[in-house]
N, C-alpha and C. Protein backbone atom coordinates (compact mmCIF):
# COMPACT_ATOMS: atom_id res chain seq x y z
N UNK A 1 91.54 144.46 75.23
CA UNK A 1 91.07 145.28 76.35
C UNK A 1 89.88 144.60 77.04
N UNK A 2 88.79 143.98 76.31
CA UNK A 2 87.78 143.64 77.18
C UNK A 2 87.91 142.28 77.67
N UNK A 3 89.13 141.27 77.10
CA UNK A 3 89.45 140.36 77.50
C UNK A 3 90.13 140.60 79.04
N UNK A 4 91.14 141.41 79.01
CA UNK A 4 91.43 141.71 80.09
C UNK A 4 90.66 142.00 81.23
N UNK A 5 89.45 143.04 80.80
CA UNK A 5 88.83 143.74 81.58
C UNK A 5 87.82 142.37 82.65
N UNK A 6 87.47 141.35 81.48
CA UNK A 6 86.64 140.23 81.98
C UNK A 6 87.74 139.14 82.78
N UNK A 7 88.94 139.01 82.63
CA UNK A 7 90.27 138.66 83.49
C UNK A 7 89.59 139.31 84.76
N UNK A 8 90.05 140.34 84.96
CA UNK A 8 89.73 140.99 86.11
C UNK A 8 88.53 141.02 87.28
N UNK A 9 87.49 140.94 86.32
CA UNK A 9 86.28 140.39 86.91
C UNK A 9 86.23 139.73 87.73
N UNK A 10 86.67 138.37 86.56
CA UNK A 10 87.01 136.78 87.41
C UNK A 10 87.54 137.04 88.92
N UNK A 11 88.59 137.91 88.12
CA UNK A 11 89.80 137.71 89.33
C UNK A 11 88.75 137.80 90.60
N UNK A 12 88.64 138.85 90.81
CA UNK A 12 87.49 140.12 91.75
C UNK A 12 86.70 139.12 92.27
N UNK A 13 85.83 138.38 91.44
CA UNK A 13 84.74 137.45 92.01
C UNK A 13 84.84 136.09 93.03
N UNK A 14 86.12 135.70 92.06
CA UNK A 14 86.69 134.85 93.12
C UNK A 14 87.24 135.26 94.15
N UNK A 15 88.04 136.24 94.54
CA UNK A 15 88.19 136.85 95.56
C UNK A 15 87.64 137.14 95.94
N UNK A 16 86.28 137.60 96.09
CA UNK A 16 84.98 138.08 96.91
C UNK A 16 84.40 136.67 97.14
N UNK A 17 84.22 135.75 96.73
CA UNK A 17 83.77 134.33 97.25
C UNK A 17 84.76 133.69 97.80
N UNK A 18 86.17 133.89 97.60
CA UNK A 18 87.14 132.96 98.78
C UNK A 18 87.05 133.84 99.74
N UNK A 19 86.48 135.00 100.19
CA UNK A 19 86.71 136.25 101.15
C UNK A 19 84.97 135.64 102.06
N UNK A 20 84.52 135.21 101.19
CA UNK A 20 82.62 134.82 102.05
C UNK A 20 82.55 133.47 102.48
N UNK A 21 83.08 132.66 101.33
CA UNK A 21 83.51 131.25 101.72
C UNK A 21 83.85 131.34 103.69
N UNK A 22 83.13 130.09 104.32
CA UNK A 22 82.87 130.07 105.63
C UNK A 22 84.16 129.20 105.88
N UNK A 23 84.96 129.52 106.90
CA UNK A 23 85.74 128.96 107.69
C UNK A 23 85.81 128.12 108.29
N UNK A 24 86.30 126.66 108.67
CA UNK A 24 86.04 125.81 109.30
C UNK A 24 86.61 126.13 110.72
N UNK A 25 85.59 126.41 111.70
CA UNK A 25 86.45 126.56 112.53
C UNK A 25 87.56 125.74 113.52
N UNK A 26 88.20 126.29 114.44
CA UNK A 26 89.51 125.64 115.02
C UNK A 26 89.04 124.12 116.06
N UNK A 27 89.14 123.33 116.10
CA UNK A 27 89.18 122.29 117.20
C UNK A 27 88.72 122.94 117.97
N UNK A 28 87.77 122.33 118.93
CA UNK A 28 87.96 122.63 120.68
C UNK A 28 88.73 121.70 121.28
N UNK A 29 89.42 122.37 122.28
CA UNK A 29 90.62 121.85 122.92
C UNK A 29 90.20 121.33 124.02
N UNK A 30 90.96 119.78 124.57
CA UNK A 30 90.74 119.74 126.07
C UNK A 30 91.34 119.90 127.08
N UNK A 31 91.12 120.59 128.13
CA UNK A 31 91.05 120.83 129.42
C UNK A 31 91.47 119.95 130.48
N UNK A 32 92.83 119.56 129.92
CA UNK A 32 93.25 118.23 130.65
C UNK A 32 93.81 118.40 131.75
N UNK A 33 93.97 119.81 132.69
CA UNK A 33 93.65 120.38 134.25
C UNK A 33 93.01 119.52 135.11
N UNK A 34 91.66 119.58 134.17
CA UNK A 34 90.45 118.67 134.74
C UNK A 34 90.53 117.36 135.13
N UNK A 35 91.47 116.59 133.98
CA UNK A 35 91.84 115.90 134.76
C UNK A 35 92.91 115.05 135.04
N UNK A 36 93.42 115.72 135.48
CA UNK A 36 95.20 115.79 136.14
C UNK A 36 94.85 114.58 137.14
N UNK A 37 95.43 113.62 137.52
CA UNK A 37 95.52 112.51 138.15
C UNK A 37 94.89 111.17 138.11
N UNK A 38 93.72 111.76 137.02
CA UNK A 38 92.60 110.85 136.73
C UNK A 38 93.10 109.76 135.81
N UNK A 39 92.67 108.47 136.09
CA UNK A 39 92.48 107.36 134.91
C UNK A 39 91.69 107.20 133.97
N UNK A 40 91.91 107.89 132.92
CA UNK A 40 90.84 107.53 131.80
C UNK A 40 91.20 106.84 131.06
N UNK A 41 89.69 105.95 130.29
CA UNK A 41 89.95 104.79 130.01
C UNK A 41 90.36 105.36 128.10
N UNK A 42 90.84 104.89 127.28
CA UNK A 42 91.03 105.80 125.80
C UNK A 42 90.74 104.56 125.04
N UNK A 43 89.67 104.43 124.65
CA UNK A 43 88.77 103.44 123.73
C UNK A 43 89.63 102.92 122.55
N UNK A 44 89.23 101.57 122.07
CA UNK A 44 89.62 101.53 120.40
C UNK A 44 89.38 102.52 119.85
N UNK A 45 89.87 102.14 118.34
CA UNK A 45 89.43 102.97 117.37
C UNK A 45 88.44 101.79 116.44
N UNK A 46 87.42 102.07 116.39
CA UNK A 46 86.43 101.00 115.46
C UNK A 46 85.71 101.21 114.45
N UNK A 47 85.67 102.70 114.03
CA UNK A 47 85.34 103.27 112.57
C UNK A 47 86.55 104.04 112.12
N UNK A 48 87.32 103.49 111.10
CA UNK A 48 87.84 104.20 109.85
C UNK A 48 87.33 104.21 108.65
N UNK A 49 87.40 105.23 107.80
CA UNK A 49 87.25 105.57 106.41
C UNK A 49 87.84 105.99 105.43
N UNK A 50 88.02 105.84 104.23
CA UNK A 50 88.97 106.50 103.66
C UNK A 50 88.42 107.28 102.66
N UNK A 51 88.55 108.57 101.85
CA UNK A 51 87.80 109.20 100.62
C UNK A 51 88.59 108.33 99.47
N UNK A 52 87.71 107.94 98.28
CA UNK A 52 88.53 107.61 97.05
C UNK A 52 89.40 108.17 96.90
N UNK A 53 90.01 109.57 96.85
CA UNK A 53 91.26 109.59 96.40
C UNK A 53 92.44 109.33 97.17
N UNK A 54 92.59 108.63 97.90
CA UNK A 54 93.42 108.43 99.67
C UNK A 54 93.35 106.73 99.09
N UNK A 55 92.32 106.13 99.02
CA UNK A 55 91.85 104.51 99.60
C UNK A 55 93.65 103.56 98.71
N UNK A 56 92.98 103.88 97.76
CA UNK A 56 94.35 103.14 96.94
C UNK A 56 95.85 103.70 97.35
N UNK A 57 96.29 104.42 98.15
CA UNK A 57 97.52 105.10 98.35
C UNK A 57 98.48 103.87 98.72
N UNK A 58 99.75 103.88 98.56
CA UNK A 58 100.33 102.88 99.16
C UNK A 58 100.52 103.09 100.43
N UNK A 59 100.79 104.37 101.05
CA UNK A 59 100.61 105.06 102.50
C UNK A 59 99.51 104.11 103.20
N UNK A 60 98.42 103.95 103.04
CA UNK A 60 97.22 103.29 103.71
C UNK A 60 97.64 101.94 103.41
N UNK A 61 97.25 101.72 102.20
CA UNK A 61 97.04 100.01 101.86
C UNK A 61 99.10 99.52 102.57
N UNK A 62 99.37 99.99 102.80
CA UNK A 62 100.66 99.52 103.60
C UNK A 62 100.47 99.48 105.14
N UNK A 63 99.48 99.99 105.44
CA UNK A 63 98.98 99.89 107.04
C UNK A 63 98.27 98.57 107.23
N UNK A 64 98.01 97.75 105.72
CA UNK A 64 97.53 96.08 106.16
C UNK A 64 95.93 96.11 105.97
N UNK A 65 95.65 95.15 106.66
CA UNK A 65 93.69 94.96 106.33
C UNK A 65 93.12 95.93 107.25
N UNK A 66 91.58 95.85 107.19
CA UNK A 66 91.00 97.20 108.30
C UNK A 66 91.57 96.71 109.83
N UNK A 67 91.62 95.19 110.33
CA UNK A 67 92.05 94.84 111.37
C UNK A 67 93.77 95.70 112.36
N UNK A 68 94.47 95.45 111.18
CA UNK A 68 95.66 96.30 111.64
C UNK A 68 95.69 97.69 111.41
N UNK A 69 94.93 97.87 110.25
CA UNK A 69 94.38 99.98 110.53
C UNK A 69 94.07 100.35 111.99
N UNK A 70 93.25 99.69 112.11
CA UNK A 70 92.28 99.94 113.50
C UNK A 70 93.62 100.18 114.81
N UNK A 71 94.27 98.51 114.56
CA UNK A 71 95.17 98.77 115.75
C UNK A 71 96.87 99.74 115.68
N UNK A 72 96.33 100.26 114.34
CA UNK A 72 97.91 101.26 113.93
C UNK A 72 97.60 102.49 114.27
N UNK A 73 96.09 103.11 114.27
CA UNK A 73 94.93 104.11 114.44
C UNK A 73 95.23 103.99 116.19
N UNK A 74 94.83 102.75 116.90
CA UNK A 74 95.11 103.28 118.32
C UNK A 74 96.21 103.34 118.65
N UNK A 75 97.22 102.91 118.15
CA UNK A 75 98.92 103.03 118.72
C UNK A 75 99.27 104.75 118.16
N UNK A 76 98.23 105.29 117.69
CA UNK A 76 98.91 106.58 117.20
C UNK A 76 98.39 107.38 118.31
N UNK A 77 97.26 107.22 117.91
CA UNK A 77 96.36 108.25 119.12
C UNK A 77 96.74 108.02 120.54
N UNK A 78 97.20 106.48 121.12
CA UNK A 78 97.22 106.56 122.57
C UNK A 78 99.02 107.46 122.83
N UNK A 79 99.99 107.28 121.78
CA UNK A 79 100.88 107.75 121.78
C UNK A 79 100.99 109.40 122.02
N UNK A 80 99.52 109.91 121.47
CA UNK A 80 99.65 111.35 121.53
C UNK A 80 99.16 111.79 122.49
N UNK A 81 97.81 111.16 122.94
CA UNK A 81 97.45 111.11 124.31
C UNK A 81 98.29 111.29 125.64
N UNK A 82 99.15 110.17 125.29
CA UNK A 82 100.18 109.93 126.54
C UNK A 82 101.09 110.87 126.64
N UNK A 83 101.73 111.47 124.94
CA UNK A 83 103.29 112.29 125.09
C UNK A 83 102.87 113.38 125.59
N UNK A 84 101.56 114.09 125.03
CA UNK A 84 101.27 115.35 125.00
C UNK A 84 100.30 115.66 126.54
N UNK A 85 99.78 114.61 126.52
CA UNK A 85 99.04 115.29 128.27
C UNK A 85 99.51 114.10 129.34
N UNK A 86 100.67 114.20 129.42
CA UNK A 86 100.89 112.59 130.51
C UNK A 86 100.43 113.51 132.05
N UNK A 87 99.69 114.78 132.37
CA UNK A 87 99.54 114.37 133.45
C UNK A 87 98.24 113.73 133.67
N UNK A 88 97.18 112.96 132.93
CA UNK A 88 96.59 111.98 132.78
C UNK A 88 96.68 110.61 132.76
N UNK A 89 96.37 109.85 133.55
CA UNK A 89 96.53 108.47 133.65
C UNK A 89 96.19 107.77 132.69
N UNK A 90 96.61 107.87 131.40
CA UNK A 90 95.63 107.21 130.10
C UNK A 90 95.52 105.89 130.04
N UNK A 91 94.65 105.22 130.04
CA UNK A 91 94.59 103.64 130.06
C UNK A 91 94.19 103.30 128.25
N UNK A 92 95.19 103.02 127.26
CA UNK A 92 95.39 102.63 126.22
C UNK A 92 94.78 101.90 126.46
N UNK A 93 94.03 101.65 124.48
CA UNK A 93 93.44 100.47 124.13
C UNK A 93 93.61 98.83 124.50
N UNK A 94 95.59 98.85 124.13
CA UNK A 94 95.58 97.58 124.24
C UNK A 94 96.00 96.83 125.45
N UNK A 95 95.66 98.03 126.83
CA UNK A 95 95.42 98.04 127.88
C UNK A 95 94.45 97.30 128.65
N UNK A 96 93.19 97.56 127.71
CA UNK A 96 92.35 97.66 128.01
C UNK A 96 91.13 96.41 127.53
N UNK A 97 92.06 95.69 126.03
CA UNK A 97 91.98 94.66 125.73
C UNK A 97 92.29 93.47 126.71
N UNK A 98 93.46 94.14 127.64
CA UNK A 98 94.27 92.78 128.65
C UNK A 98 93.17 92.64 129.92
N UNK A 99 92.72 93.42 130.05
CA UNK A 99 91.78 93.50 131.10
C UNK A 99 90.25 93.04 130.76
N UNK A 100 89.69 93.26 129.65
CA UNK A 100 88.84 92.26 129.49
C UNK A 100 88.92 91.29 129.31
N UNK A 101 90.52 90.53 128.84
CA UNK A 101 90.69 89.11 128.56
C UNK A 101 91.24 88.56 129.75
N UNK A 102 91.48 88.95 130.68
CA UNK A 102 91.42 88.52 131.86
C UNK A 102 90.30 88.57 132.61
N UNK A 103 89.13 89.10 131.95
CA UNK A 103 87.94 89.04 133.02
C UNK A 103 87.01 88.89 132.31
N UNK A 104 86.70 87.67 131.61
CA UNK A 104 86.06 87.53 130.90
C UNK A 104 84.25 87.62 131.85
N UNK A 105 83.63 88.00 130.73
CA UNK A 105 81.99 87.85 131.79
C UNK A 105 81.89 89.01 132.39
N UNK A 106 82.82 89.37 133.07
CA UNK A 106 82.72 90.57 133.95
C UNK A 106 83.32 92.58 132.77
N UNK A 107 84.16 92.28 131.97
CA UNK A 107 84.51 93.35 131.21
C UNK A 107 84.00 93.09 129.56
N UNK A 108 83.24 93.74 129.09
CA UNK A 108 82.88 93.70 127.15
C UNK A 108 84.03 93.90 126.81
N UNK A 109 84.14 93.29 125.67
CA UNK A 109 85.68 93.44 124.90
C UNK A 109 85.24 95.09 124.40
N UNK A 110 86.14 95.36 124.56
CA UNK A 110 86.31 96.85 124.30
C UNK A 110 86.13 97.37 122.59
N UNK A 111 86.55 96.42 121.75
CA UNK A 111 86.19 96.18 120.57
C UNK A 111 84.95 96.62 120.00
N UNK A 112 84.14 96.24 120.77
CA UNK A 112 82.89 95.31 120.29
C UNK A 112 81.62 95.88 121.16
N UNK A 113 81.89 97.50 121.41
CA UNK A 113 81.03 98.07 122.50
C UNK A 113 79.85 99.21 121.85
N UNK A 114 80.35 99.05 120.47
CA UNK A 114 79.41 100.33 119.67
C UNK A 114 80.12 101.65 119.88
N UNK A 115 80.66 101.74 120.73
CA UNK A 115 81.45 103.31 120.75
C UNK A 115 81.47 104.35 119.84
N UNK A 116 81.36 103.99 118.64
CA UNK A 116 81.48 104.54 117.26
C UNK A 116 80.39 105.29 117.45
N UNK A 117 79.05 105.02 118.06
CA UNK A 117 77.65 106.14 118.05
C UNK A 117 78.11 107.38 118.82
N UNK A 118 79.30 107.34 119.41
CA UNK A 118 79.32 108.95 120.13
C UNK A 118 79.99 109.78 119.02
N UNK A 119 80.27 110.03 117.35
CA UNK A 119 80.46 110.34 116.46
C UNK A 119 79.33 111.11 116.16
N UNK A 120 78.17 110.92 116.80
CA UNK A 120 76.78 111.78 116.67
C UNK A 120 76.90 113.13 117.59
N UNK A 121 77.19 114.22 116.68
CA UNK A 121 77.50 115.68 117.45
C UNK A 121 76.48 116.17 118.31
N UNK A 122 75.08 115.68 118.19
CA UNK A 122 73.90 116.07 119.21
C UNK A 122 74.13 115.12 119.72
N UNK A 123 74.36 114.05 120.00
CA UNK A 123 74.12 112.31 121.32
C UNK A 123 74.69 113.71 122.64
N UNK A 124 74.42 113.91 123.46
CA UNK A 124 74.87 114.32 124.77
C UNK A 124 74.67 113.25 126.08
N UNK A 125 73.96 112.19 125.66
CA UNK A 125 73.56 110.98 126.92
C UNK A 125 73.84 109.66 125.83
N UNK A 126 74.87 109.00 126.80
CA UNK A 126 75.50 107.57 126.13
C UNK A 126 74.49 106.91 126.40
N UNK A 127 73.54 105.99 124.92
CA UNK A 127 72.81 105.45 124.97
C UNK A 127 72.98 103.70 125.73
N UNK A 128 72.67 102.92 126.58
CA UNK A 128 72.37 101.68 126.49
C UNK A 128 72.00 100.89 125.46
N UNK A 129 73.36 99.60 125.38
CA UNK A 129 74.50 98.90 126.55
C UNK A 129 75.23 99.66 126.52
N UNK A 130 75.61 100.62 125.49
CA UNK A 130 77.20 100.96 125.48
C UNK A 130 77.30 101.96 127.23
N UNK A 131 76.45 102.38 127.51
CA UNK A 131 76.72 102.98 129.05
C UNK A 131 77.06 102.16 130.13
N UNK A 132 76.11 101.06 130.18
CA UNK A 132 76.28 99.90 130.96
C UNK A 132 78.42 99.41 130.98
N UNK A 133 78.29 99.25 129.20
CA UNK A 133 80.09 98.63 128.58
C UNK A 133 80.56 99.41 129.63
N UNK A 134 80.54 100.97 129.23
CA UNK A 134 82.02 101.69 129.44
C UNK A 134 81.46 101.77 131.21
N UNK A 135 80.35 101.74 132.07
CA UNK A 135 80.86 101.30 133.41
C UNK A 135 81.43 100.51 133.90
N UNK A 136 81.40 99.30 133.18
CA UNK A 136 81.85 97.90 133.83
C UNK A 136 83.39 98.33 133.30
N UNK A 137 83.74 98.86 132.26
CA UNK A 137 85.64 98.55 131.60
C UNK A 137 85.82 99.65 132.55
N UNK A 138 85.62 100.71 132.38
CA UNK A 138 86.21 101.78 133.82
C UNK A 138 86.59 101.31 135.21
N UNK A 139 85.19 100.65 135.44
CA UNK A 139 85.13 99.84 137.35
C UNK A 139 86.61 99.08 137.24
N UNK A 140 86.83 98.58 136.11
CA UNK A 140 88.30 97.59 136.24
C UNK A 140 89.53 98.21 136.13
N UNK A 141 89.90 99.02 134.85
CA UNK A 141 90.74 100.34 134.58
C UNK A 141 91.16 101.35 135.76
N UNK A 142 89.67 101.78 136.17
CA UNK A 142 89.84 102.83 137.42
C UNK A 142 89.22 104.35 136.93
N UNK A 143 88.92 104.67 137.55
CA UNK A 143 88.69 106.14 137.00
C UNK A 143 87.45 106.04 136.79
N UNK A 144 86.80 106.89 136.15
CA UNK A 144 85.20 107.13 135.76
C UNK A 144 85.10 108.09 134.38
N UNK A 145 85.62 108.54 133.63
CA UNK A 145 86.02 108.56 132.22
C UNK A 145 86.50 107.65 131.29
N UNK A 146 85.87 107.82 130.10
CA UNK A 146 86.20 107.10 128.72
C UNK A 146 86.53 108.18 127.51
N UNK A 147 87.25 108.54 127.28
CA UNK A 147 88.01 109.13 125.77
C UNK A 147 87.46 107.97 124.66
N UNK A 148 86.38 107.98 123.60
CA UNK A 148 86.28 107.65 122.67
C UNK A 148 86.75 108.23 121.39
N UNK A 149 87.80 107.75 120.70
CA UNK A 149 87.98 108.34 119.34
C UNK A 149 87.07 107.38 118.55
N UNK A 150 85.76 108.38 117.95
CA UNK A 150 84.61 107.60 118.17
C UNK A 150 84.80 107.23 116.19
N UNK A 151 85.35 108.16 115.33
CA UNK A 151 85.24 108.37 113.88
C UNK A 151 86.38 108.33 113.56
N UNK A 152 87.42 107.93 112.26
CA UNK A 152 88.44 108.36 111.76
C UNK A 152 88.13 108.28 110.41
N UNK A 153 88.77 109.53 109.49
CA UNK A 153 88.40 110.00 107.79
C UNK A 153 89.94 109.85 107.35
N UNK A 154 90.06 109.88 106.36
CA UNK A 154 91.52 110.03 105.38
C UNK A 154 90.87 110.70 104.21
N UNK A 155 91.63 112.06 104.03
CA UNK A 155 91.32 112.24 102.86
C UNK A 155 92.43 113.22 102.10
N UNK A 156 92.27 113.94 100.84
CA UNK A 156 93.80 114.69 100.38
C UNK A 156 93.33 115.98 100.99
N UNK A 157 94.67 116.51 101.37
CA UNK A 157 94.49 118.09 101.90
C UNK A 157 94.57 118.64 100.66
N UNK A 158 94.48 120.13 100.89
CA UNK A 158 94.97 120.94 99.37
C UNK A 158 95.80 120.97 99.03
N UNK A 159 97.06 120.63 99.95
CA UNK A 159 98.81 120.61 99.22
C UNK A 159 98.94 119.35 99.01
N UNK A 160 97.84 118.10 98.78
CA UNK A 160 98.21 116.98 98.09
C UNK A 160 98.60 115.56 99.31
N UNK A 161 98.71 116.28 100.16
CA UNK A 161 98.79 115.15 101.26
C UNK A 161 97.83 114.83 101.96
N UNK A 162 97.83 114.10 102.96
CA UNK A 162 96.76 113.55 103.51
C UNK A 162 96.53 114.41 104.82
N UNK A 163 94.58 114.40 104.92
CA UNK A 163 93.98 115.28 106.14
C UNK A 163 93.24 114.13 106.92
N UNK A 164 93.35 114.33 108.25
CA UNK A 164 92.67 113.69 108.82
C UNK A 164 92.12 113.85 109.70
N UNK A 165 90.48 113.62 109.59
CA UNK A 165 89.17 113.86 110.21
C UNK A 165 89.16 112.99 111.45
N UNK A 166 88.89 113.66 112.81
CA UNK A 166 88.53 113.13 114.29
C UNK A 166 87.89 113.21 114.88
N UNK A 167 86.71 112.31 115.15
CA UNK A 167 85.84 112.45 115.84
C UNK A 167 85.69 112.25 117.03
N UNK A 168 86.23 113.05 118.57
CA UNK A 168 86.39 112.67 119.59
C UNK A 168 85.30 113.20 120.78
N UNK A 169 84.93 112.30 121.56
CA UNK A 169 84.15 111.92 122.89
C UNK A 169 84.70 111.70 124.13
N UNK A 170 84.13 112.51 125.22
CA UNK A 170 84.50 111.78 126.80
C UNK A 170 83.28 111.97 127.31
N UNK A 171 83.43 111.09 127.67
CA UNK A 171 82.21 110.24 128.39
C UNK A 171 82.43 110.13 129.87
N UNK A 172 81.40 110.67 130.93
CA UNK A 172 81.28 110.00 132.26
C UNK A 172 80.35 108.94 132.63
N UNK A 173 81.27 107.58 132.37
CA UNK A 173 80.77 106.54 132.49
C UNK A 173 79.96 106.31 133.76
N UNK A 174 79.95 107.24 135.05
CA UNK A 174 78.84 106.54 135.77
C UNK A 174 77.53 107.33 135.73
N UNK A 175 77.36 108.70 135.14
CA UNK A 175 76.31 109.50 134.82
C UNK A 175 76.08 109.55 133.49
N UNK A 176 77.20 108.66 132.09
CA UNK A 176 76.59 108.88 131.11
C UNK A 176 76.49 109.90 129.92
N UNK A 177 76.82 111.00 130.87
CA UNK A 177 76.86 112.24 130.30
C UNK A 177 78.14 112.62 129.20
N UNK A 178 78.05 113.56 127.69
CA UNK A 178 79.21 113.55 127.21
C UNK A 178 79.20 114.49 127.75
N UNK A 179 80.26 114.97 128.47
CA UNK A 179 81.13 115.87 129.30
C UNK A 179 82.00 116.91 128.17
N UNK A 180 82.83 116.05 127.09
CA UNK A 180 83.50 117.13 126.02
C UNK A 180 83.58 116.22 124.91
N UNK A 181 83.29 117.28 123.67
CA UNK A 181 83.37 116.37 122.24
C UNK A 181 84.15 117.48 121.58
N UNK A 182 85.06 117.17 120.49
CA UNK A 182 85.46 118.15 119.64
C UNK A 182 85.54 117.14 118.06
N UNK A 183 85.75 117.89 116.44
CA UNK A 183 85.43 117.40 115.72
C UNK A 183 87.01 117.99 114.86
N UNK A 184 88.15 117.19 114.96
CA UNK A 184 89.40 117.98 114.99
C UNK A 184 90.21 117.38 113.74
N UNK A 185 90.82 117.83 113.43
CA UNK A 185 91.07 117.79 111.61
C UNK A 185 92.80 117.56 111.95
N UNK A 186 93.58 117.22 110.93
CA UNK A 186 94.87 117.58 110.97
C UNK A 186 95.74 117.25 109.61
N UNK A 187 96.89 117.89 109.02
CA UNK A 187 97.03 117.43 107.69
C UNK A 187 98.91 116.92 108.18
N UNK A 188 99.01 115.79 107.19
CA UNK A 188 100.64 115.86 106.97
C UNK A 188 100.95 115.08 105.69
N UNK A 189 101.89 114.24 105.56
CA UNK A 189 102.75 113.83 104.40
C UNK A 189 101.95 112.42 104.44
N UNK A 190 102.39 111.75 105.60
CA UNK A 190 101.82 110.36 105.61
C UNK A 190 100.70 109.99 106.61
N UNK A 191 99.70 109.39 106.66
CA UNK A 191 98.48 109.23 107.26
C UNK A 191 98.69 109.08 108.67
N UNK A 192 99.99 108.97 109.07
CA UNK A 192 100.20 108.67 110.37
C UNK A 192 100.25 110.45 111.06
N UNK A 193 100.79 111.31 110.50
CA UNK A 193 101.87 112.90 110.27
C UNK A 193 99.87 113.31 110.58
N UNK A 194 99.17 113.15 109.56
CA UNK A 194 98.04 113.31 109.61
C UNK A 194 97.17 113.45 110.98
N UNK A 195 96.88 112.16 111.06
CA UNK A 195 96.61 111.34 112.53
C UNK A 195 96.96 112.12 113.84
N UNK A 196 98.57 112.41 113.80
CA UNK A 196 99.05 112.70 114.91
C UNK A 196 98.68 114.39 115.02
N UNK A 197 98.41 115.19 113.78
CA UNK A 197 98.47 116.24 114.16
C UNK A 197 96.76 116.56 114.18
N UNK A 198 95.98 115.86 113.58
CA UNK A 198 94.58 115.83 114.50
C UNK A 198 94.60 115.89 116.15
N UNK A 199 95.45 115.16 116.63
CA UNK A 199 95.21 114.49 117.89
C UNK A 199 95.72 115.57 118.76
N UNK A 200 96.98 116.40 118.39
CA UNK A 200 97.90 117.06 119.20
C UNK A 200 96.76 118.41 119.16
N UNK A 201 96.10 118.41 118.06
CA UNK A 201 95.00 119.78 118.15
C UNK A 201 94.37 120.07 119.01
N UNK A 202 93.83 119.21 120.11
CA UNK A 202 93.46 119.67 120.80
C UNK A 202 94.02 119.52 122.18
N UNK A 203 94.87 119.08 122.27
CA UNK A 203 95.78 118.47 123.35
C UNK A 203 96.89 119.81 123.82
N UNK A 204 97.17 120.49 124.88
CA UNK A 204 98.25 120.78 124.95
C UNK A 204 99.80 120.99 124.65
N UNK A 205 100.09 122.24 124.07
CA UNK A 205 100.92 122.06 123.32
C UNK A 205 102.16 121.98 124.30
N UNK A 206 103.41 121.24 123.80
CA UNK A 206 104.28 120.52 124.49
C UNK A 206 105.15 121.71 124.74
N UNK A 207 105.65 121.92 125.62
CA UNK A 207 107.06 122.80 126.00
C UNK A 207 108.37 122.38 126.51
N UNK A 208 108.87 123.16 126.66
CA UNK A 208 110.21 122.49 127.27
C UNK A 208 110.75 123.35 127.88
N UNK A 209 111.77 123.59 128.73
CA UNK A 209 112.72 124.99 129.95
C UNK A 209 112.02 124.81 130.52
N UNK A 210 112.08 125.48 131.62
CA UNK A 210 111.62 125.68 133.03
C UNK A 210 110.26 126.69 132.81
C-alpha cells in the first residue's frame, strides 16, 4: 500500500513539473510578401556544430570533412529557400561564390566575411567589415538584403533522431540594420530531414489547387 501510494506521488510530481516545465517557443516566421520580387543575397553556411551524441553518426561523418558539411548545409537551405518561397529572387551561396570569383578586389569571398556574428540574438546593427562585405556582394547580386544562416547545431531529438538548431539573420545591407532574426529548430531521421524541416519553419507553407 505505501509503495503504491509513493508510485503515485512520483507519478503526480512529475506531472506537475512536465505541466511547469517552459515551452520552447514556435519559430518566427518570415514575411516573404515583403519581399516578393526582391534579390536577396542567402549567405554560406560557416558555423556548424555537432552535440557528442550526433558527432560520430555515420549520417554526419558521411557528409565528408567540415569543408563539404558546410557546402551540403548550403545546398539544403538554398533548396528550401528557393522551393518554399520562390516568389523571392534568392541568390544562393554558390551563386554568389561565382561572382566574387569573377570580381576579384571588388566582391569578399563570401566565405570568409564573419557572418557567423549575426548568431548574436541582441546584435541588431551589422558590425564593420562585415557591413561594408555584405554591401559590396549585394551591389553585384542586386538587391539590398542578405539572409544569413548565421549558426547550424546537430543534435538527438527525443525520438532518437536528429534535431536541428538555426540560427537565421536578414540583414539590410545598405542601412545595416537586422530587419528579421528567428532561432528555428527542426527534427527528422537524417540530418538532412532535420535541416530541411528547420528551414521550412519558418518559410511558407507550400500548397497546391487553385
Amino acid at each position: 500500500m505505501r509503495l503504491a501510494f509513493v508510485a503515485l506521488t512520483l507519478a503526480a510530481r512529475t506531472s506537475v513539473a512536465a505541466a511547469q516545465a517552459p515551452t520552447r517557443p514556435p519559430p518566427r516566421g518570415l514575411v516573404t510578401e515583403a519581399l516578393s520580387g526582391e534579390s536577396v543575397a542567402l549567405l554560406p553556411v560557416t558555423l556548424v556544430v555537432a552535440d557528442p551524441t550526433v558527432r560520430g553518426d555515420s549520417s554526419l561523418v558521411a557528409l565528408g570533412d567540415r569543408r563539404q558539411l558546410l557546402l551540403w548545409a548550403d545546398s539544403v537551405v538554398g533548396e528550401e529557400f528557393q522551393g518554399r518561397a520562390p516568389e523571392v529572387n534568392w541568390v544562393p551561396a554558390r551563386r554568389l561564390r561565382q561572382l566574387a570569383h569573377r570580381n576579384p578586389g571588388m566582391v569578399p569571398d563570401p566565405d570568409q566575411m564573419g557572418q557567423a556574428i549575426l548568431r548574436a540574438p541582441k546584435l541588431n546593427k551589422v558590425p564593420d567589415p562585415l557591413r561594408s562585405s555584405l554591401r559590396s556582394l549585394t551591389a553585384i547580386s542586386g538587391g539590398r538584403f542578405a539572409m544569413a544562416p548565421a549558426a547550424l547545431g546537430f543534435t538527438r531529438d527525443p525520438g532518437g533522431g536528429f534535431r536541428a538548431d538555426l540560427s537565421l539573420a536578414l540583414a539590410d545591407a545598405r542601412s545595416g540594420i537586422v530587419v528579421w532574426r528567428s532561432a528555428t529548430y527542426g527534427s527528422g531521421t537524417t540530418p538532412g530531414d532535420a535541416l530541411a524541416a528547420a528551414v521550412s519553419a519558418v518559410l511558407p507553407a507550400a500548397t497546391t489547387g487553385p
